[in-house]
Protein backbone atom coordinates (compact mmCIF):
# COMPACT_ATOMS: atom_id res chain seq x y z
CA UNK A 1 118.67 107.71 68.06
CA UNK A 2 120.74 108.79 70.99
CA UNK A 3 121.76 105.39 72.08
CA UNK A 4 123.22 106.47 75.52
CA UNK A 5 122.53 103.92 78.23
CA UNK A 6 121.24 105.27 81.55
CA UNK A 7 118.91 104.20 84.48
CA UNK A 8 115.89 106.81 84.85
CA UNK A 9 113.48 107.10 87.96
CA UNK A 10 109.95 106.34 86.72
CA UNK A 11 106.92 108.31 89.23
CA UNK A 12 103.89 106.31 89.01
CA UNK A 13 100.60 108.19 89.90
CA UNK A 14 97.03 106.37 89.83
CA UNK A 15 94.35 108.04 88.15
CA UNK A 16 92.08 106.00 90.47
CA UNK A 17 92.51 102.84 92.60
CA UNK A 18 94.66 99.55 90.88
CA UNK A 19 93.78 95.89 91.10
CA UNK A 20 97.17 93.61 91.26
CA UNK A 21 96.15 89.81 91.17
CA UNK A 22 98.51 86.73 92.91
CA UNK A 23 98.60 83.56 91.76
CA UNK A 24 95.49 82.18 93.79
CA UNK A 25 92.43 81.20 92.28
CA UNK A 26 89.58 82.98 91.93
CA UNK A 27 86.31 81.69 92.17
CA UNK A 28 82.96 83.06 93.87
CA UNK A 29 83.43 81.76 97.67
CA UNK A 30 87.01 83.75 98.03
CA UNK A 31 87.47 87.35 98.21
CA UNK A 32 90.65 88.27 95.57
CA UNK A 33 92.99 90.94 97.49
CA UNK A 34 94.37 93.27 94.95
CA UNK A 35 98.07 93.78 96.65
CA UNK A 36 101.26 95.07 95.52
CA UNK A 37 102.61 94.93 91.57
CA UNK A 38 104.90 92.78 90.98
CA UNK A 39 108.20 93.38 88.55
CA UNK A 40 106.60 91.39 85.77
CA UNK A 41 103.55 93.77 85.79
CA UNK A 42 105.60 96.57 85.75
CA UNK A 43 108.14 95.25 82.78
CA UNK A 44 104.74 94.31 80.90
CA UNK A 45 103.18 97.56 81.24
CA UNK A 46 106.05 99.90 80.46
CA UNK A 47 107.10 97.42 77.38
CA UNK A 48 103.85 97.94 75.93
CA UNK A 49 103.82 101.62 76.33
CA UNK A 50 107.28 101.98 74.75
CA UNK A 51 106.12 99.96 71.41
CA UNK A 52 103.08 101.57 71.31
CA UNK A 53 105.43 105.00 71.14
CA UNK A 54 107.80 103.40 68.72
CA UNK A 55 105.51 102.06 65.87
CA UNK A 56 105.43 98.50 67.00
CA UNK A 57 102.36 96.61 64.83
CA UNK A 58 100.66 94.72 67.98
CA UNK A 59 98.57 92.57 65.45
CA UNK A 60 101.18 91.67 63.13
CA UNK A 61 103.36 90.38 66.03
CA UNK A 62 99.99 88.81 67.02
CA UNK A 63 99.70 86.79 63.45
CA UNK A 64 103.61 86.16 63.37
CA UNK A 65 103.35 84.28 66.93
CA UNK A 66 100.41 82.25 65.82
CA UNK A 67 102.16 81.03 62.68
CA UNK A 68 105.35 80.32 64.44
CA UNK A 69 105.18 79.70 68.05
CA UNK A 70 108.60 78.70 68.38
CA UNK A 71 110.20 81.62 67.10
CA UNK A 72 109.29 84.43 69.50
CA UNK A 73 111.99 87.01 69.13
CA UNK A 74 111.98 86.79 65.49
CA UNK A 75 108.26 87.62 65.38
CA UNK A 76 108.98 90.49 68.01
CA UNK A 77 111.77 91.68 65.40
CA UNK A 78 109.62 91.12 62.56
CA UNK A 79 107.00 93.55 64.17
CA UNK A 80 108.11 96.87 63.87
CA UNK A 81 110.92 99.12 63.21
CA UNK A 82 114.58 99.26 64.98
CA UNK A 83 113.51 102.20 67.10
CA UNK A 84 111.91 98.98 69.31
CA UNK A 85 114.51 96.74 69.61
CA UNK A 86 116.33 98.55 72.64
CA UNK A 87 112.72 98.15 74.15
CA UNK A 88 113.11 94.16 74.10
CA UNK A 89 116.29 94.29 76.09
CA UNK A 90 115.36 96.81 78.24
CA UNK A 91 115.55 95.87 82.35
CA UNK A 92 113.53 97.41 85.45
CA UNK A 93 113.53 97.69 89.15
CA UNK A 94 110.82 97.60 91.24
CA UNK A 95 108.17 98.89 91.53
CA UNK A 96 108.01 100.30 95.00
CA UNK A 97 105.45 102.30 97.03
CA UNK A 98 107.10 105.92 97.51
CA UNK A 99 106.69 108.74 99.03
CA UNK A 100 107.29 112.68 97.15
CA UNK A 101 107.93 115.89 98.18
CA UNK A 102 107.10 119.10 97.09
CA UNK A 103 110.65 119.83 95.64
CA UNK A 104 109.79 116.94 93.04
CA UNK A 105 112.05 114.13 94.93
CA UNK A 106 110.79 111.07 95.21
CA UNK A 107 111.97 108.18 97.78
CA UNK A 108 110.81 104.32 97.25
CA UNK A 109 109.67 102.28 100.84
CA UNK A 110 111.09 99.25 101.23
CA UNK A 111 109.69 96.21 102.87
CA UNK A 112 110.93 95.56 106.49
CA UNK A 113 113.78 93.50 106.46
CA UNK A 114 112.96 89.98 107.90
CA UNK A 115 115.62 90.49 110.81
CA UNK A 116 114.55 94.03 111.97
CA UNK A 117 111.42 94.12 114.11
CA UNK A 118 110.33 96.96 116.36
CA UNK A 119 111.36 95.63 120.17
CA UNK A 120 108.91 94.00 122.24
CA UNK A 121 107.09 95.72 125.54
CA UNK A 122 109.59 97.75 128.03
CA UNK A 123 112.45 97.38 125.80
CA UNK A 124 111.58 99.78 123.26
CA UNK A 125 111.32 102.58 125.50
CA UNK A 126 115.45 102.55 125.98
CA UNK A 127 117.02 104.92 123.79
CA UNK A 128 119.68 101.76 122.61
CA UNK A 129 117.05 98.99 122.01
CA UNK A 130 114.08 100.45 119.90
CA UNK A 131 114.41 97.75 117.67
CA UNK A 132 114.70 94.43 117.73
CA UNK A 133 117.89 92.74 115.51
CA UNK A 134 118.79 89.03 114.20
CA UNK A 135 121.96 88.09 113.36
CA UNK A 136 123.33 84.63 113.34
CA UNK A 137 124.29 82.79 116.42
CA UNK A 138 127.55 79.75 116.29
CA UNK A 139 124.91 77.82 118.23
CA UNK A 140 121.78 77.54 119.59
CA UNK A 141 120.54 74.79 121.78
CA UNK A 142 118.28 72.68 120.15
CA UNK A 143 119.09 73.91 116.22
CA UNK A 144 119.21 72.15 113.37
CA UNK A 145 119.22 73.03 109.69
CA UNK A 146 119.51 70.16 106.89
CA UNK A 147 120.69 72.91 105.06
CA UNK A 148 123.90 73.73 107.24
CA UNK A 149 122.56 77.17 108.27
CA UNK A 150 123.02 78.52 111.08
CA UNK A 151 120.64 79.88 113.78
CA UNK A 152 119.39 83.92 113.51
CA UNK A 153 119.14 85.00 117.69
CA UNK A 154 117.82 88.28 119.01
CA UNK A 155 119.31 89.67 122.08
CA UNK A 156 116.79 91.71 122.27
CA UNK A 157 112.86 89.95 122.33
CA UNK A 158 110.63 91.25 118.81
CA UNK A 159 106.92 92.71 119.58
CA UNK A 160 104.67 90.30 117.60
CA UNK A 161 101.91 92.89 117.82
CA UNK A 162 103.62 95.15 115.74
CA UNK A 163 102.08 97.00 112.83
CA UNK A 164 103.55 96.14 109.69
CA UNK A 165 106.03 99.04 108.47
CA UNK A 166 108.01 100.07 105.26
CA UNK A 167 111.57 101.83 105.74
CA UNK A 168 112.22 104.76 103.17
CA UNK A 169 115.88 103.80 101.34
CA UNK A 170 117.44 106.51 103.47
CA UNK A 171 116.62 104.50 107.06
CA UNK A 172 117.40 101.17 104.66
CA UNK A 173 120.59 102.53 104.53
CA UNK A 174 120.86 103.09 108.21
CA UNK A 175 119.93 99.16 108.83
CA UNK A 176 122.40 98.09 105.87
CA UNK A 177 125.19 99.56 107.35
CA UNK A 178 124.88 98.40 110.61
CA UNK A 179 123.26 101.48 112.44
CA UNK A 180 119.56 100.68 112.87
CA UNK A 181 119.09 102.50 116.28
CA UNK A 182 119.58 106.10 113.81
CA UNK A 183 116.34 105.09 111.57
CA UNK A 184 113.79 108.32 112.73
CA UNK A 185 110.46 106.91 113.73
CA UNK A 186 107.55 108.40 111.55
CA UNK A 187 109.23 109.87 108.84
CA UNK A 188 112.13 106.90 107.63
CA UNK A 189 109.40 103.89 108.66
CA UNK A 190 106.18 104.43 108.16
CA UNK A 191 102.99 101.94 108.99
CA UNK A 192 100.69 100.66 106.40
CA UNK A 193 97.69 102.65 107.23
CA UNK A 194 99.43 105.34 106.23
CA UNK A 195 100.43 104.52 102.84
CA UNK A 196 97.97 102.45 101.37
CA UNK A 197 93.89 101.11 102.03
CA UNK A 198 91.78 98.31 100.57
CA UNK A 199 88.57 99.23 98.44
CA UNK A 200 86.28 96.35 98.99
CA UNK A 201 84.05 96.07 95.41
CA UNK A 202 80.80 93.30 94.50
CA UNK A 203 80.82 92.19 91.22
CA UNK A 204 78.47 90.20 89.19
CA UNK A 205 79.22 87.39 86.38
CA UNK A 206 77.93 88.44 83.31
CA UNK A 207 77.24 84.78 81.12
CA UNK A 208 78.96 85.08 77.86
CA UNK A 209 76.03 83.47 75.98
CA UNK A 210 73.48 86.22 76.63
CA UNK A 211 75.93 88.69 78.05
CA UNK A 212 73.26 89.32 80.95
CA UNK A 213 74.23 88.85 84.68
CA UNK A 214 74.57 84.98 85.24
CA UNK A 215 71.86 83.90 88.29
CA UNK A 216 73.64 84.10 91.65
CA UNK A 217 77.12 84.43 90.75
CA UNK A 218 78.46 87.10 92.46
CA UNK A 219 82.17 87.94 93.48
CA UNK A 220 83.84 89.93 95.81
CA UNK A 221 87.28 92.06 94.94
CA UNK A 222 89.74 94.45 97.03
CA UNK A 223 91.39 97.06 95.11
CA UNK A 224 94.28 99.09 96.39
CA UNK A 225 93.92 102.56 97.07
CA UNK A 226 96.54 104.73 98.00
CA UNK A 227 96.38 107.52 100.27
CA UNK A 228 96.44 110.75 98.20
CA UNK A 229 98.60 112.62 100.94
CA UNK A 230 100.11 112.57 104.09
CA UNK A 231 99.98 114.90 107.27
CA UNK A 232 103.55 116.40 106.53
CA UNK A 233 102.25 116.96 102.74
CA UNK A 234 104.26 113.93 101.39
CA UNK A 235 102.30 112.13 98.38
CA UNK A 236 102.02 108.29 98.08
CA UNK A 237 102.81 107.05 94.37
CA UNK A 238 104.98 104.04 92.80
CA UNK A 239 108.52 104.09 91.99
CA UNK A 240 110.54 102.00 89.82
CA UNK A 241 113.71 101.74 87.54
CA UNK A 242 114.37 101.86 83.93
CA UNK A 243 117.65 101.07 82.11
CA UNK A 244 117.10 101.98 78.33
CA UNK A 245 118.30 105.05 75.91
CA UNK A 246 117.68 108.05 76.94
CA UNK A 247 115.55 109.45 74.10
CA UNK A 248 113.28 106.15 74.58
CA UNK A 249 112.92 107.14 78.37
CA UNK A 250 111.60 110.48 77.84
CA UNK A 251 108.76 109.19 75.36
CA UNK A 252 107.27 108.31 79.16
CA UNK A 253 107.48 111.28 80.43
CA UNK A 254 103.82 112.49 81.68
CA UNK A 255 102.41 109.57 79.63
CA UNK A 256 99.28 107.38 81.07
CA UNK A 257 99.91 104.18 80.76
CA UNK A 258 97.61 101.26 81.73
CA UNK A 259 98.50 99.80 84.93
CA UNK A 260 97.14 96.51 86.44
CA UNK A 261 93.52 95.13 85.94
CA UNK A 262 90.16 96.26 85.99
CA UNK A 263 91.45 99.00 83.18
CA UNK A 264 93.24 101.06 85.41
CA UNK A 265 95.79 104.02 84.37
CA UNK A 266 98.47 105.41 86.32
CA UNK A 267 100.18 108.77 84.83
CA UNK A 268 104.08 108.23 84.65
CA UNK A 269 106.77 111.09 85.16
CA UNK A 270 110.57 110.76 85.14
CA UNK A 271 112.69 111.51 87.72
CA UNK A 272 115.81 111.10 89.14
CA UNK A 273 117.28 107.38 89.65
CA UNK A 274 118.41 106.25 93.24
CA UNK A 275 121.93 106.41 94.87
CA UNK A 276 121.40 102.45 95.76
CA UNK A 277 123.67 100.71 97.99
CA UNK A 278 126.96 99.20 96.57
CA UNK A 279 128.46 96.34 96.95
CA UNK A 280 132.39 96.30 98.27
CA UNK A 281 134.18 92.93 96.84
CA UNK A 282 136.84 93.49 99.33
CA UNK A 283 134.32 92.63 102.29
CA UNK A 284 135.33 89.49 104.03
CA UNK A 285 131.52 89.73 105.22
CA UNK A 286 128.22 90.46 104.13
CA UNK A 287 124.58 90.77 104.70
CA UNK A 288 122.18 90.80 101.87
CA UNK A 289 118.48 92.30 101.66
CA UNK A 290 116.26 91.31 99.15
CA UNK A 291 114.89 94.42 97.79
CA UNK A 292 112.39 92.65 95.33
CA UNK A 293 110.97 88.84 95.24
CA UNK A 294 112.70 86.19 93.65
CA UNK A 295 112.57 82.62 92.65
CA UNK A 296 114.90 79.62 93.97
CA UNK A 297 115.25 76.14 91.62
CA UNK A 298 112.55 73.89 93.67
CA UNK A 299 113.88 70.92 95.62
CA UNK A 300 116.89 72.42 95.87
CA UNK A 301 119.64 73.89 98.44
CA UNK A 302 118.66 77.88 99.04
CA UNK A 303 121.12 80.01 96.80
CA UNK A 304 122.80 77.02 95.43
CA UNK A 305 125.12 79.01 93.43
CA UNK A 306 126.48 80.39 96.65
CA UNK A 307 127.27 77.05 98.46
CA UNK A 308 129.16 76.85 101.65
CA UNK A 309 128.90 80.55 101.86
CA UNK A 310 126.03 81.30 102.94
CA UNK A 311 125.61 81.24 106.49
CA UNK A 312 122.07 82.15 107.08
CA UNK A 313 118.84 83.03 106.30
CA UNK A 314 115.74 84.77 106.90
CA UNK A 315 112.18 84.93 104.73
CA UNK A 316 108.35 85.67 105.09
CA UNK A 317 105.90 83.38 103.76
CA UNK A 318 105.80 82.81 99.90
CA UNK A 319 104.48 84.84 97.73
CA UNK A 320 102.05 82.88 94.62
CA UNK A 321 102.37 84.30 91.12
CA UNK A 322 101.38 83.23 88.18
CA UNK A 323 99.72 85.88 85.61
CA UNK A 324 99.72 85.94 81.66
CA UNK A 325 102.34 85.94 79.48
CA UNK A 326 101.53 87.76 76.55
CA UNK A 327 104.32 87.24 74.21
CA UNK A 328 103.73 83.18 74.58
CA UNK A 329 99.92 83.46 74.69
CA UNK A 330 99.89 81.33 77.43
CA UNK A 331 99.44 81.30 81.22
CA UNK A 332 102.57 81.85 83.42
CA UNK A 333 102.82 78.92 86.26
CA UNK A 334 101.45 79.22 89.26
CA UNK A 335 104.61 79.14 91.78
CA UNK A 336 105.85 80.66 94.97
CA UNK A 337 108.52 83.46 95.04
CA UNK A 338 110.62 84.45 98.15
CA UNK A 339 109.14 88.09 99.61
CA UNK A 340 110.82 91.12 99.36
CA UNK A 341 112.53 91.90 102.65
CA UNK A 342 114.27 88.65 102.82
CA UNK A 343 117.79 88.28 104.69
CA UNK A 344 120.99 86.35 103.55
CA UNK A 345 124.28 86.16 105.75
CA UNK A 346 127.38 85.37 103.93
CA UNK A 347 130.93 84.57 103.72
CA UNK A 348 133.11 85.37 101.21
CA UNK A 349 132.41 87.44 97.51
CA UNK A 350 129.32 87.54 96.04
CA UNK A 351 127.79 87.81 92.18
CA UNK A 352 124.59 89.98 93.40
CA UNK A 353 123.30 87.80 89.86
CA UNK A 354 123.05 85.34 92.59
CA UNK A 355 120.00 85.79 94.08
CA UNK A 356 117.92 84.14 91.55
CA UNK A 357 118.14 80.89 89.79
CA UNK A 358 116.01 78.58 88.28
CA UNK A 359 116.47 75.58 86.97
CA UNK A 360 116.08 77.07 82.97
CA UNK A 361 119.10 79.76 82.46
CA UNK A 362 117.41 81.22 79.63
CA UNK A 363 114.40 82.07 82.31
CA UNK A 364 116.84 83.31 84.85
CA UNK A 365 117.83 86.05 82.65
CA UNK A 366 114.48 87.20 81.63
CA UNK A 367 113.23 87.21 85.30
CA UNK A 368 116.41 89.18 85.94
CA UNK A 369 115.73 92.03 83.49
CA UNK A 370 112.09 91.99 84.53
CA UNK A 371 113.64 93.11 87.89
CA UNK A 372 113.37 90.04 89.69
CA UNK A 373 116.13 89.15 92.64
CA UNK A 374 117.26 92.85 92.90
CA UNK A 375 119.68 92.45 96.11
CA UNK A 376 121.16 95.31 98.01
CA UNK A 377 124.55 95.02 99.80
CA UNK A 378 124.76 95.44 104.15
CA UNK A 379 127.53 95.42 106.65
CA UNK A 380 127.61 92.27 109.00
CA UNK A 381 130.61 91.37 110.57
CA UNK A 382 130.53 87.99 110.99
CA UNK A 383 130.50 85.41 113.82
CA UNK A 384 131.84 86.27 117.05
């Protein structure tokens, strides 16, 4: 086996609409919103296609983990031949919604970061203030963080109505290096509505004893749809990352692979890999956007591994996941992970390994490879 190492671009196309679950419950009063995938859906999915390609015995690894719980990766080695053992060590990134062109390339959307918001009322009709930027303040009247942060002010006022928007990596770019103003409305940040649309399905519980539809138990799901194509003739898919030999790569190329709930297929095609941001260890200064979610050690300082450092900060709401972890046989916890999109200011060097941490290290590194607390590298140029 050509054991080269690379990262390959992964194109994911839906055969139909896909259903991505969170980590709330779901019973018959609530409606369950099928949103974005997260990394561990992706990792999951593209594992399993890869064994499936490379002779792994599924029900052998299935009898080895019931006789032995405690020795996981021995039943995973025990289960097929060495052609999969690059498969258990392989890491992602992403996914992302995307947009491609009809020469083939292919360019992920990234959530808006936390401290760029399109300006409020008059103010984004000047040429110089079409957008509305945070950065932290020395003081602010009023402020104060247990934490030691300091205060993220806008000079110019946010628009609160604003629709919610994705920047393509090339306007990402533009922000992360300090130049937001150059981001081109309409084709580097696009709105929602554009890219994606909720297909509202009623259900019925079927009882498990007579396997007929249980009396008044009904439930409600929304499946994501994405919009086939765009007025300029761009096509909405998924994008993500793979890091794995070459030859093992390619077995995905034009494959349909199962994707999500509700049995749902999306047909995968490589492509080329992304020219992402990199970090410069020289900086004396840097901004940091959080290009997937992460998780933090609870009850604990935010990025403790960075310390004084860190100067500030800037997040959406959580985001609950929880899911099923198929290699333990046993539900993942229900917990909260920081959104994509998230900001950090900070001082000094930084391990870009940084930007995830929980309280197990063996966990950290799994979440890692899954593609968990992928940070990309900005300009800032510290207080004033």
């Amino acid at each position: 086996m050509d054991a080269s190492l690379n990262w390959a671009g992964l194109r994911l196309d839906p055969l139909d609409t896909l259903f991505f679950r969170d980590g709330r419950p779901f019973d018959a009063p609530n409606r369950v919103a099928g949103g974005l995938p997260t990394p561990q859906t992706l990792a999951g999915a593209i594992r399993t296609a890869l064994l499936a390609r490379t002779g792994f015995n599924f029900a052998e690894f299935a009898r080895r983990r019931k006789d032995d719980p405690l020795r996981l990766r021995a039943a995973l080695n025990d289960s097929g031949p060495p052609e999969c053992q690059p498969v258990f060590d392989a890491n992602f990134r992403g996914p992302w919604l995307a947009l491609a062109g009809g020469d083939g390339k292919v360019e992920p959307l990234l959530p808006m970061p936390e401290t760029l918001k399109r300006a409020k009322g008059d103010e984004s009709r000047r040429s110089d203030a079409r957008w509305s930027v945070a950065k932290p303040d020395k003081a602010v009247p009023g402020w104060q963080s247990p934490c030691g942060l300091r205060p993220l002010w806008r000079k110019v006022p946010a628009d609160p109505k604003a629709d919610a928007e994705w920047l393509t990596l090339t306007g990402l770019k533009k922000f992360l290096t300090g130049n937001p103003e150059a981001i081109a409305p309409g084709t580097e940040c696009v709105k929602r509505d554009e890219l994606v649309a909720a297909d509202h399905r009623i259900g019925i519980v079927i009882d498990r004893e007579t396997l007929t539809s249980a009396d008044g138990q009904l439930y409600a799901i929304s499946l994501l749809a994405l919009k086939p194509r765009r007025k300029d003739g761009s096509e909405v898919c998924l994008y993500a990352e793979l890091h794995i030999p070459d030859t093992l790569a390619a077995l995905l190329d034009g494959a349909l692979v199962p994707f999500g709930g509700e049995g749902k297929y999306v047909r995968v095609t490589k492509v080329r890999e992304q020219d992402w941001p990199k970090y410069d260890s020289s900086a004396k200064h840097s901004m940091w956007y959080l290009a997937t979610p992460t998780f933090f050690a609870p009850d604990g300082p935010p990025l403790p591994k960075l310390g004084d450092q860190l100067i500030a900060a800037a997040s959406g709401a959580g985001v609950p996941v929880s899911g099923w972890d198929v290699a333990r046989n046993c539900p993942r916890p229900t917990r909260f992970a920081v959104p994509a999109g998230a900001m950090y200011f900070v001082d000094g060097p930084v391990d870009p390994n940084h930007f995830l941490s929980t309280t197990d290290n063996a966990e950290s590194d799994t979440l890692r490879q899954e593609g968990w607390g992928y940070a990309l590298p900005g300009h800032w140029e510290g207080l004033n």
